[in-house]
Protein backbone atom coordinates (compact mmCIF):
# COMPACT_ATOMS: atom_id res chain seq x y z
CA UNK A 1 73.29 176.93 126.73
CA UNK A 2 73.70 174.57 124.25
CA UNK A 3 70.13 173.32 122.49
CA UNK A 4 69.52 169.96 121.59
CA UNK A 5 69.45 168.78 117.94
CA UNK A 6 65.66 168.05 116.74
CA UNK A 7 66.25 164.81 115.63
CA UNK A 8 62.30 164.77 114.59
CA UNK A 9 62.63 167.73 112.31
CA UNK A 10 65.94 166.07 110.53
CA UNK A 11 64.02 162.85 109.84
CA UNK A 12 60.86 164.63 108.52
CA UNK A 13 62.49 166.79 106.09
CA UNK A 14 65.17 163.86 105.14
CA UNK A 15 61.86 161.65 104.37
CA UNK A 16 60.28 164.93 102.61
CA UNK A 17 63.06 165.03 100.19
CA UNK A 18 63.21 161.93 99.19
CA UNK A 19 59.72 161.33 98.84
CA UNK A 20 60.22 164.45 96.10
CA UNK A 21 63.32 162.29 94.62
CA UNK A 22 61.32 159.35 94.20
CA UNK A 23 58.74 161.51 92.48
CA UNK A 24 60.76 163.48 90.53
CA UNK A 25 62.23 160.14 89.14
CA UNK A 26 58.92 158.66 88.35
CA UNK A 27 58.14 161.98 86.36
CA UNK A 28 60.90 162.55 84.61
CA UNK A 29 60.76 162.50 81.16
CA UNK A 30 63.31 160.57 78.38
CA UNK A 31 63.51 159.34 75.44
CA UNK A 32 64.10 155.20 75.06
CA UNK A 33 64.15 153.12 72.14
CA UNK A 34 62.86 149.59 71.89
CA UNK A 35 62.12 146.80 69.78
CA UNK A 36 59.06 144.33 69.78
CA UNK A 37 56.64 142.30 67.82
CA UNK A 38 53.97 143.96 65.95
CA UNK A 39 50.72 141.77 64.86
CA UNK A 40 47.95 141.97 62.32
CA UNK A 41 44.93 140.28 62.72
CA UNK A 42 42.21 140.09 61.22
CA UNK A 43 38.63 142.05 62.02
CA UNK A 44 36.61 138.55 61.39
CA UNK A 45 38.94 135.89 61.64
CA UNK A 46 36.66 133.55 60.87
CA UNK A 47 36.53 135.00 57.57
CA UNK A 48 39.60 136.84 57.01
CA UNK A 49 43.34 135.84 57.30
CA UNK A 50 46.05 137.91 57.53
CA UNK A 51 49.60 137.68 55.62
CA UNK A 52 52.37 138.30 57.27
CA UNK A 53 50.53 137.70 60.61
CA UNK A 54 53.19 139.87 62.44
CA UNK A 55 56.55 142.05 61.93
CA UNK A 56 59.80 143.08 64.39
CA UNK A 57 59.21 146.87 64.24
CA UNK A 58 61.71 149.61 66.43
CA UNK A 59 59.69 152.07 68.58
CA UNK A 60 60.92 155.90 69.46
CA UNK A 61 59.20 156.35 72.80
CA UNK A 62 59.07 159.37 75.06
CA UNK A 63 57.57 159.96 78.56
CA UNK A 64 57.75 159.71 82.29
CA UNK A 65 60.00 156.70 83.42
CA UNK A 66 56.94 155.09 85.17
CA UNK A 67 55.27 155.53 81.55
CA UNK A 68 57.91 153.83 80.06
CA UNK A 69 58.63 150.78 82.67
CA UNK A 70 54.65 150.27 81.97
CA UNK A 71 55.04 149.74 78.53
CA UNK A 72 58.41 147.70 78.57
CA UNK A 73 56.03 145.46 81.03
CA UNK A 74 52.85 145.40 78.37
CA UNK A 75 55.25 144.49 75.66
CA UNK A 76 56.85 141.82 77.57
CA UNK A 77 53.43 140.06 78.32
CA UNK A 78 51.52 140.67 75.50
CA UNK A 79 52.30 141.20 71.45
CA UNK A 80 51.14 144.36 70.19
CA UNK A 81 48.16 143.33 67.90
CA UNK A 82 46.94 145.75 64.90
CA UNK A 83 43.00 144.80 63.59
CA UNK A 84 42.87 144.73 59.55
CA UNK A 85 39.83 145.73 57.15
CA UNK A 86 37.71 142.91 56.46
CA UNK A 87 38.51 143.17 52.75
CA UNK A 88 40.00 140.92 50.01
CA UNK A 89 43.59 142.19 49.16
CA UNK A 90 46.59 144.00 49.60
CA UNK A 91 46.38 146.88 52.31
CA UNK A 92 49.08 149.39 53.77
CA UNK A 93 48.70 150.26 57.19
CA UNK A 94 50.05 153.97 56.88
CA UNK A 95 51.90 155.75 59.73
CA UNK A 96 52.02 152.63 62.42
CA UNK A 97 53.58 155.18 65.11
CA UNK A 98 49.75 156.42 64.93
CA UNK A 99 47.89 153.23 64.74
CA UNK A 100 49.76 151.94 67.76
CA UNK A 101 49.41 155.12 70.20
CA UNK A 102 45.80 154.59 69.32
CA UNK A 103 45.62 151.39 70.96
CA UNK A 104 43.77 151.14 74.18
CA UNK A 105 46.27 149.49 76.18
CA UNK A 106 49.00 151.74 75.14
CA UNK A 107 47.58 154.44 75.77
CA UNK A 108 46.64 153.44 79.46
CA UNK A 109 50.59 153.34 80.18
CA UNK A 110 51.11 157.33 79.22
CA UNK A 111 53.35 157.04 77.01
CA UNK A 112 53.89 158.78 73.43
CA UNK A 113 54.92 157.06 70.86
CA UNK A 114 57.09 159.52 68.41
CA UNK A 115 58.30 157.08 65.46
CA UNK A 116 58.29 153.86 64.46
CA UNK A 117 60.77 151.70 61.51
CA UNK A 118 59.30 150.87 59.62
CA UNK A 119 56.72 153.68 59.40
CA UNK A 120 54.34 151.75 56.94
CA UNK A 121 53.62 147.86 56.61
CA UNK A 122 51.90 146.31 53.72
CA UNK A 123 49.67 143.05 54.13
CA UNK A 124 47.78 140.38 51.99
CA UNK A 125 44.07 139.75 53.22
CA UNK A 126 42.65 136.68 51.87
CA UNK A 127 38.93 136.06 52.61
CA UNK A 128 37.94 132.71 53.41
CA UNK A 129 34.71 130.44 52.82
CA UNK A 130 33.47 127.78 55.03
CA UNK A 131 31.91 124.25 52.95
CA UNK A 132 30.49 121.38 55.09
CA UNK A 133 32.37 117.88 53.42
CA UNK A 134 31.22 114.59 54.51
CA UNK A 135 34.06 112.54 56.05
CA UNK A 136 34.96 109.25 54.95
CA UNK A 137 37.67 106.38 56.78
CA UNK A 138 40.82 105.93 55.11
CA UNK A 139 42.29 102.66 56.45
CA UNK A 140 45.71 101.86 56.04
CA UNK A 141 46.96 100.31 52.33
CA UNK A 142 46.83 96.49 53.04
CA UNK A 143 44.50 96.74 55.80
CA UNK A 144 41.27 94.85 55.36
CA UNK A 145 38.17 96.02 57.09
CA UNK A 146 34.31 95.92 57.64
CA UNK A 147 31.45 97.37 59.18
CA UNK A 148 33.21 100.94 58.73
CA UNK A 149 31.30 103.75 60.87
CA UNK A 150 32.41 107.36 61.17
CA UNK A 151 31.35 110.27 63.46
CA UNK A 152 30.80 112.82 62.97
CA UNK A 153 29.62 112.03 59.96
CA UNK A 154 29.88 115.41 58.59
CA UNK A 155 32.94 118.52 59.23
CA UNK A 156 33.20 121.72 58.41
CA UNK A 157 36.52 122.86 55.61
CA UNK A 158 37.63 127.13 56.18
CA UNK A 159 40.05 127.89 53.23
CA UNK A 160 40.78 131.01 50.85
CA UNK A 161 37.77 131.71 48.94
CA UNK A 162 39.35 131.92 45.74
CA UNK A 163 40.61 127.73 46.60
CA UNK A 164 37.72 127.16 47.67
CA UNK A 165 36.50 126.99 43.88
CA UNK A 166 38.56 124.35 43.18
CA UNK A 167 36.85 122.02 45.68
CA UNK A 168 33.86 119.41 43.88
CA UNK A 169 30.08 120.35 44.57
CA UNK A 170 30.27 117.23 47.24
CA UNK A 171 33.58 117.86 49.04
CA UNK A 172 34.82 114.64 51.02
CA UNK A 173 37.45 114.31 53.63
CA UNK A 174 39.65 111.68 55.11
CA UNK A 175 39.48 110.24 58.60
CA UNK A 176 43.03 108.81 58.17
CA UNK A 177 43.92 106.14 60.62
CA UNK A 178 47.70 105.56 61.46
CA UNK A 179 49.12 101.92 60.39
CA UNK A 180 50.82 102.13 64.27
CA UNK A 181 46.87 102.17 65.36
CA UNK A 182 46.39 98.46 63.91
CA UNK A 183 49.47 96.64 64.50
CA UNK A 184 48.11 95.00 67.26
CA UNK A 185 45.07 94.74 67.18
CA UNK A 186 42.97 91.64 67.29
CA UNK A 187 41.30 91.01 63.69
CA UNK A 188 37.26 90.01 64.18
CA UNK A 189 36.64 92.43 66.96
CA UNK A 190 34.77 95.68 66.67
CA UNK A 191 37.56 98.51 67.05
CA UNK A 192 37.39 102.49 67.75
CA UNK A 193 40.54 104.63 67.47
CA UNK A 194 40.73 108.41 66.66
CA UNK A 195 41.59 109.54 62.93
CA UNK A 196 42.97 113.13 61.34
CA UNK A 197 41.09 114.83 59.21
CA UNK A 198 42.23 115.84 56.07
CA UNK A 199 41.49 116.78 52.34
CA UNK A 200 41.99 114.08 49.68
CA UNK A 201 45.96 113.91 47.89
CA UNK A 202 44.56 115.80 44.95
CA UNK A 203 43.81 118.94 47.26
CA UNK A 204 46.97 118.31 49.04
CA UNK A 205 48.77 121.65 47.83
CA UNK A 206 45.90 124.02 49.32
CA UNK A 207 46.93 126.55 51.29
CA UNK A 208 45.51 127.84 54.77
CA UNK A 209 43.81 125.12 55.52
CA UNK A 210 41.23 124.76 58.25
CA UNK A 211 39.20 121.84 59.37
CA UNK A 212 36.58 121.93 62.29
CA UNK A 213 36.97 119.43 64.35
CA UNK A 214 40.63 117.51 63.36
CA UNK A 215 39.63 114.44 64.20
CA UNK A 216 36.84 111.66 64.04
CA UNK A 217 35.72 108.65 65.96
CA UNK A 218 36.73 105.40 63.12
CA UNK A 219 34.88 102.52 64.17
CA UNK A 220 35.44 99.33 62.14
CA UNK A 221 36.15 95.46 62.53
CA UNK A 222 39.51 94.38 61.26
CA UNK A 223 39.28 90.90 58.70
CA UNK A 224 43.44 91.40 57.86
CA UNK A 225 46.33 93.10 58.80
CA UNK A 226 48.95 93.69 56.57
CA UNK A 227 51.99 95.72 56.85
CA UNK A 228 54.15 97.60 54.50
CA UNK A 229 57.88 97.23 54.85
CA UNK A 230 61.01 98.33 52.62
CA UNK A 231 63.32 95.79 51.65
CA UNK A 232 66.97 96.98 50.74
CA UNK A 233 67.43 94.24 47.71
CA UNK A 234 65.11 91.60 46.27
CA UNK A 235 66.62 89.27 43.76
CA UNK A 236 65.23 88.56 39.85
CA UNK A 237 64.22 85.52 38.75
CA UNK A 238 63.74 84.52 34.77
CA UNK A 239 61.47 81.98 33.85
CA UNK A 240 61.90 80.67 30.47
CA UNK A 241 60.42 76.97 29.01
CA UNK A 242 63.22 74.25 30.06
CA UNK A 243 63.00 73.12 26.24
CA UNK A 244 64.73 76.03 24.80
CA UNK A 245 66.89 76.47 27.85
CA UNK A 246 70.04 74.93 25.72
CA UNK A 247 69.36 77.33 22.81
CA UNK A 248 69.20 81.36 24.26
CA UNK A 249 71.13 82.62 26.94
CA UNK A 250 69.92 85.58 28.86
CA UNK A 251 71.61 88.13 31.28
CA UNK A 252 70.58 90.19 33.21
CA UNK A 253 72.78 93.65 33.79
CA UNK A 254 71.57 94.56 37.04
CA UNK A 255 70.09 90.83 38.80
CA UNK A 256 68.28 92.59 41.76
CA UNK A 257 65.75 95.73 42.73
CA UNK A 258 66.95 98.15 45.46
CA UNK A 259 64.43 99.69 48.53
CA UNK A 260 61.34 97.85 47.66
CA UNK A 261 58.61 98.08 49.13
CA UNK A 262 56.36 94.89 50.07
CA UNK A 263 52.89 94.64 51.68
CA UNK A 264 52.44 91.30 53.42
CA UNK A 265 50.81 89.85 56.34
CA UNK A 266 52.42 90.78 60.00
CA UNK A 267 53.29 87.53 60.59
CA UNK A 268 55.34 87.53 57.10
CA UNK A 269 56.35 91.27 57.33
CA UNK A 270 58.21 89.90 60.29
CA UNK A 271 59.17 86.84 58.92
CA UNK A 272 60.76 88.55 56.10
CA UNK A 273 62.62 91.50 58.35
CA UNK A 274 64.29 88.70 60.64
CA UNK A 275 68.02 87.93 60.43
CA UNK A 276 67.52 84.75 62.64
CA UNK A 277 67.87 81.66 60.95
CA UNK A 278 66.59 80.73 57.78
CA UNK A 279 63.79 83.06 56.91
CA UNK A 280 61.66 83.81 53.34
CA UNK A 281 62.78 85.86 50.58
CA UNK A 282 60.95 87.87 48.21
CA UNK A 283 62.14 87.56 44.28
CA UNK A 284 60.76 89.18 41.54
CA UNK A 285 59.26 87.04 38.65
CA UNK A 286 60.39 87.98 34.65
CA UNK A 287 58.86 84.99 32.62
CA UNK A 288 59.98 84.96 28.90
CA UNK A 289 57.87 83.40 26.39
CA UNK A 290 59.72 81.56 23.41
CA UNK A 291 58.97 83.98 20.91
CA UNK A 292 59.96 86.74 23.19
CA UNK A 293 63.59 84.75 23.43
CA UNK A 294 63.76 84.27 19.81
CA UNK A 295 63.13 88.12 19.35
CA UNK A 296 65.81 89.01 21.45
CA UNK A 297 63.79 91.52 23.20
CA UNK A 298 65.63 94.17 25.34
CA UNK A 299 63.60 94.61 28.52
CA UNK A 300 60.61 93.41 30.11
CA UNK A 301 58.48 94.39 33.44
CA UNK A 302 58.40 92.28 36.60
CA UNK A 303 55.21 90.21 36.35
CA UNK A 304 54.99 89.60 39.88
CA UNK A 305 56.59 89.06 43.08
CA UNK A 306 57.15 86.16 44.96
CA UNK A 307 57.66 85.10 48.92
CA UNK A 308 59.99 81.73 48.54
CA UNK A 309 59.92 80.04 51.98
CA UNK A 310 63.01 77.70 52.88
CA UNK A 311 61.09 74.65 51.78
CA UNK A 312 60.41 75.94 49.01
CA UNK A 313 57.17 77.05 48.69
CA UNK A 314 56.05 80.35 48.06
CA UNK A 315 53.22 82.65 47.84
CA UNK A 316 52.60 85.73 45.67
CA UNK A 317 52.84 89.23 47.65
CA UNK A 318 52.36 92.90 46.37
CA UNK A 319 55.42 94.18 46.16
CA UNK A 320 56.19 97.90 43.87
CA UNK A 321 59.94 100.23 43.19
CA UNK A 322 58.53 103.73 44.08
CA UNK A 323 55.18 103.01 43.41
CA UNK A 324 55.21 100.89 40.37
CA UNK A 325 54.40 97.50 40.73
CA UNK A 326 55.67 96.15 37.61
CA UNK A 327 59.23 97.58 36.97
CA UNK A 328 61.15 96.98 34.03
CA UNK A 329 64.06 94.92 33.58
CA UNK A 330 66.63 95.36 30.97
CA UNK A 331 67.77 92.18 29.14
CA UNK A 332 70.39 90.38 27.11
CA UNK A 333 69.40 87.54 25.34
CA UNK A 334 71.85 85.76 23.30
CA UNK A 335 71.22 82.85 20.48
CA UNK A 336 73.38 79.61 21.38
CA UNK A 337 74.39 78.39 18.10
CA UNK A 338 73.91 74.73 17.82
CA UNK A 339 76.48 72.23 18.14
CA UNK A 340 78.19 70.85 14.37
CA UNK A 341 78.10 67.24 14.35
CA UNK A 342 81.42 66.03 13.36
CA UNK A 343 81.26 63.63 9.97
CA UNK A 344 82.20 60.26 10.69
CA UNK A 345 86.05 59.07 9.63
CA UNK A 346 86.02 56.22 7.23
């Protein structure tokens, strides 16, 4: 008689064994190697910064395979982060391998961590210092306002302690306002736009700069607008008195001033941009006084700069060759000799 198979039995014991696969698997151990970000940061951050804030270090892990899948997961979705003394100056962290199985949520996967390269890191820990500056508007060069109000009024500076020194006894900071925010805006009315907060150009170079809050509300009515715009060439012009214009003859080497830059009124800036038409032109002024000519001096500086409109009128602009307003110009002057009148011929 032939018995039937137990088909129950066969899928029980099939299930059984691979239930003690799938476990087995999990619970294996090995040996992986991978490589991730390690960070430092600081105990107090508010008054501690850390230098280099993070490093690419190689990790020698061992464990189960669910141990290890758990930490290639934690180091996907977070950086491993390292606290620092709260102390001024160099420190080593010694034997990182240690300092990172320590962490809490490594050590929730299971995993051991055998070695890590590099084995040591060394770090610079600058302490900082907080100083409350009172914050002042910095409008835009050409821009002519009133009634200027700023809030907050006061804001709070975080730098290096040792920088911090170099700040006055009454820091100040700048509520700079972009040019682009007053374009177009209508002068007379009472405007509010945002500004960035920043140290004055003489503090420019500090390092590790913080400023609580960036920004502050400007409030301020506009009287003039002016804008600043760079023009590729802009011509010389010599003045000299028309009665000795028979008896010196001056050159000029170079007759023109490349990328200057001009501040003028929006309408003008515009004006003076345009290719449509006739339009003004901006010259530069050199006016030579008689003795000057007969001294045959070799340069002088641009006294001013002028806006010549097609009619022929003009009006005086501020005008300046990287940064200097009153470049110099080199000259040639030359003595004519006067004419020899020719004697009479009996």
């Amino acid at each position: 008689m032939n018995r039937r198979p137990d088909f129950a039995s066969m899928i029980l014991v099939t299930i059984v064994a691979l239930l003690i696969w799938l476990v087995a698997e999990d619970y294996t151990s090995e040996d992986v190697t991978l490589q991730t970000r390690l960070g430092f940061t600081a105990t107090n951050a508010k008054h501690y910064v850390v230098q280099p804030s993070h490093t690419e270090v190689t990790l020698q892990l061992g464990g189960p395979k669910r141990a290890i899948n758990k930490m290639r997961t934690l180091m996907q979705d977070e950086t491993l982060s390292i606290n620092s003394p709260a102390r001024n100056g160099m420190h080593t962290f010694e034997d990182l391998a240690m300092l990172i199985q320590s962490l809490p949520e490594v050590r929730e996967t299971g995993v051991s961590i055998d070695s890590v390269d590099p084995s040591n890191f060394q770090v610079h820990i600058t302490e900082l210092a907080s100083v409350d500056a009172v914050v002042r508007a910095r409008m835009p060069e050409g821009a002519l306002v009133q009634d200027s109000v700023v809030s907050p009024e006061k804001a709070t500076i975080t730098l290096p302690k040792d920088e911090a020194a170099r700040l006055p006894e009454s820091p100040t900071l700048e509520a700079v306002v972009d040019a682009r925010e007053i374009q177009h805006l209508e002068p007379g009315v009472l405007h509010t736009i945002n500004g960035s907060l920043r140290l004055p150009e003489e503090f420019s170079d500090l390092a590790n700069v913080q400023i609580e809050p960036a920004t502050a509300r400007v409030s301020f009515r506009l009287v003039a607008r002016n804008r600043s715009i760079t023009l590729d060439k802009v011509y010389l012009q010599i003045l000299v008195n028309p009665d000795v214009m028979t008896s010196f003859k001056v050159t000029l080497p170079d007759s023109l001033l490349r990328s200057v830059q001009v501040e003028a009124s929006t309408a003008l800036a515009e004006q003076l941009e345009s290719n449509d038409g006739p339009s003004p032109r901006v010259v530069g002024i050199v006016p030579l006084s008689n003795l000057e000519l007969e001294q045959g001096i070799k340069s002088k500086p641009v006294a001013y700069f002028l806006a010549l409109a097609p009619d022929g009128t003009g009006e005086t602009v501020s005008a300046s060759v990287d940064g200097n307003a009153h470049p110099d110009i080199t000259l040639q002057i030359t003595k004519i000799p006067a004419a020899t009148a020719t004697p009479a011929t009996p």
